[in-house]
Structures are given as structure tokens and as C-alpha cells.
Protein backbone atom coordinates (compact mmCIF):
# COMPACT_ATOMS: atom_id res chain seq x y z
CA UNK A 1 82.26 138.77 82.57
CA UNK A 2 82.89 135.29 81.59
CA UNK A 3 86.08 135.27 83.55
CA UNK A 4 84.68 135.94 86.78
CA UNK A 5 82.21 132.94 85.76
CA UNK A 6 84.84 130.58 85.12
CA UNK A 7 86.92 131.22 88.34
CA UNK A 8 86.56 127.96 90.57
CA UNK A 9 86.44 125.64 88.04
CA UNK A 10 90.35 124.44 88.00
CA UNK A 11 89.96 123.83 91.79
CA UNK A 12 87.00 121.33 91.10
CA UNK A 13 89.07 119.92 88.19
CA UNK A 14 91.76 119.38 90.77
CA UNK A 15 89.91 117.73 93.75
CA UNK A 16 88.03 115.60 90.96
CA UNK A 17 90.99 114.26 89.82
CA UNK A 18 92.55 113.74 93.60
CA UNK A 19 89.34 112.24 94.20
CA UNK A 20 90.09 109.51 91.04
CA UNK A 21 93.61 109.03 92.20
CA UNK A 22 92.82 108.58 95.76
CA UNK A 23 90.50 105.63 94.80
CA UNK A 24 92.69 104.07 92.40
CA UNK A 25 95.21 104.14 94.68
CA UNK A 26 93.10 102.86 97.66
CA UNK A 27 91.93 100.18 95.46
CA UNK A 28 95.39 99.20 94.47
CA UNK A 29 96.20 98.89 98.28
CA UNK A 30 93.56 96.67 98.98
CA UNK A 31 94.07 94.22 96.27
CA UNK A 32 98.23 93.84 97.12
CA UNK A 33 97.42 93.74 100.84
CA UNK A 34 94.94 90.77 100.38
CA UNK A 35 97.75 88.97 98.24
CA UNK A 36 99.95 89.58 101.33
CA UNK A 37 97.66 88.44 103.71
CA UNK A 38 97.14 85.11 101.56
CA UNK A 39 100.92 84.63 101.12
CA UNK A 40 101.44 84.82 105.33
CA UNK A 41 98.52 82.77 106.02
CA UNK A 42 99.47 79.98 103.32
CA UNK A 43 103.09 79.86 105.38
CA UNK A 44 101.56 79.75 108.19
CA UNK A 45 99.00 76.81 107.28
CA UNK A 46 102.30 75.01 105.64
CA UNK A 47 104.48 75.47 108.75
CA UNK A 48 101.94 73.98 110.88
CA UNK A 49 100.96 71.05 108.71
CA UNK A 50 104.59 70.05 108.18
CA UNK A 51 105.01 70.07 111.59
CA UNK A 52 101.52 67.92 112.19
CA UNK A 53 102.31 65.54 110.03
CA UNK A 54 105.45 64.77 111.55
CA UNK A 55 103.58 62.73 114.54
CA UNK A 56 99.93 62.07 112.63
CA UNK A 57 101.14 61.59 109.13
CA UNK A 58 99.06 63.12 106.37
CA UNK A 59 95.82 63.36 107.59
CA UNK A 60 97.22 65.39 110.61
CA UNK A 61 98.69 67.78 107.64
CA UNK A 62 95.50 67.85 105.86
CA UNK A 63 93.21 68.67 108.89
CA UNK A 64 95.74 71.34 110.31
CA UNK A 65 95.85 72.74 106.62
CA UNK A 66 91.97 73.04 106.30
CA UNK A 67 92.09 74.55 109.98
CA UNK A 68 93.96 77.47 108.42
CA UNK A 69 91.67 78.08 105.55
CA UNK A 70 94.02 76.20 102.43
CA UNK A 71 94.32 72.98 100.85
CA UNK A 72 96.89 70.47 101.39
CA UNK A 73 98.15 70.04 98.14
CA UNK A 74 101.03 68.17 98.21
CA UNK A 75 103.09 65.29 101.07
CA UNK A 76 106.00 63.74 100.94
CA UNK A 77 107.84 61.79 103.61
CA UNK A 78 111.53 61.96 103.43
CA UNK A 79 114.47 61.81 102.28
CA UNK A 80 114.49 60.01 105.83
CA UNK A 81 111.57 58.75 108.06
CA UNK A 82 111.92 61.81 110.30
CA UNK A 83 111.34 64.88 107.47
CA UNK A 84 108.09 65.74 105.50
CA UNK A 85 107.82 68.40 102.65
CA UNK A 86 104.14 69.79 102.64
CA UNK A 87 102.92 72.26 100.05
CA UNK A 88 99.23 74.19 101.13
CA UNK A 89 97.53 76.38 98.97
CA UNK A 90 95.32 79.33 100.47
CA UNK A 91 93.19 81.23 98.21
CA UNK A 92 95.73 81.81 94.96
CA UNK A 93 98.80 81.11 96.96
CA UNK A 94 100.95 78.23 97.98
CA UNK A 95 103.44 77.79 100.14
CA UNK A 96 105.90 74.60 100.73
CA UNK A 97 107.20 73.68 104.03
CA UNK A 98 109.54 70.97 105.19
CA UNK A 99 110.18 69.53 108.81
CA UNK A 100 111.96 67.06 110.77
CA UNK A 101 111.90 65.72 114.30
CA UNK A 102 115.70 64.57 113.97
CA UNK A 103 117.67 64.24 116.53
């Protein structure tokens, strides 16, 4: 008799340990996808910024930056009067971006 009471109870131990995995897994997904997300948009905030602060200097760069959702964190004009190098930070992630309106 107590094996006809027992029968069922691997199948819950199963789909209560899928259950676990499914939401360690789904949490896992969610925290590296946010990291991505972060890393693309802090490119994206650099890219434009270096290219904003080739005609309105650093406060162009700043303003585009903050536009995006980051921080201008670092400027630098040169080597050359026609090149930047911006870095922008957007959540935990930076990104650095350099551009030039040489001919």
C-alpha cells in the first residue's frame, strides 16, 4: 500500500525543480540582456557626442550624451583641431568614441 501512495511524487519533484531552473535561468537572461542593452546604448550616446562635439565643442557632447541617458565623462580635442575622443558612461558602462571632420 504505501507504494501506490508514493506514485506521483518524482513527477512533482521533477517539475519543481524545472520550475527552479526555469527561473534561475530567466533571471540570468534578464540581468546579461540589461548589461547588453547598457553597453549598445553607451556606444550609441558616445558615437553621437563625438560627432556633436565636433561642430559645438563640449557642451554639444555633454547635452547629446545626457539626451541618451549617460554621462559625459571624459573630452579631448585632438591630436589635431579636427578629432575629439569622448568617453560616456550609461548606467555601469562606458564607452569611448573618437571623430574627425578631416578632410
Amino acid at each position: 500500500m504505501t507504494m501506490s501512495n508514493d506514485r506521483g511524487q518524482a513527477a512533482m519533484m521533477v517539475i519543481v525543480v524545472a520550475a527552479a531552473l526555469f527561473m534561475a535561468l530567466s533571471s540570468a537572461t534578464l540581468v546579461v540582456g540589461g548589461q547588453l542593452i547598457d553597453r549598445t546604448r553607451a556606444q550609441t550616446a558616445a558615437d553621437g557626442a563625438a560627432l556633436a562635439a565636433l561642430q559645438g565643442g563640449r557642451g554639444a557632447a555633454a547635452a547629446l550624451a545626457e539626451r541618451h541617458g549617460g554621462e559625459l565623462v571624459s573630452f579631448e580635442r585632438g591630436p589635431g583641431e579636427h578629432r575629439v575622443n569622448v568617453v560616456v558612461q550609461v548606467g555601469e558602462r562606458t564607452a569611448r568614441a573618437v571623430a574627425t571632420d578631416a578632410p
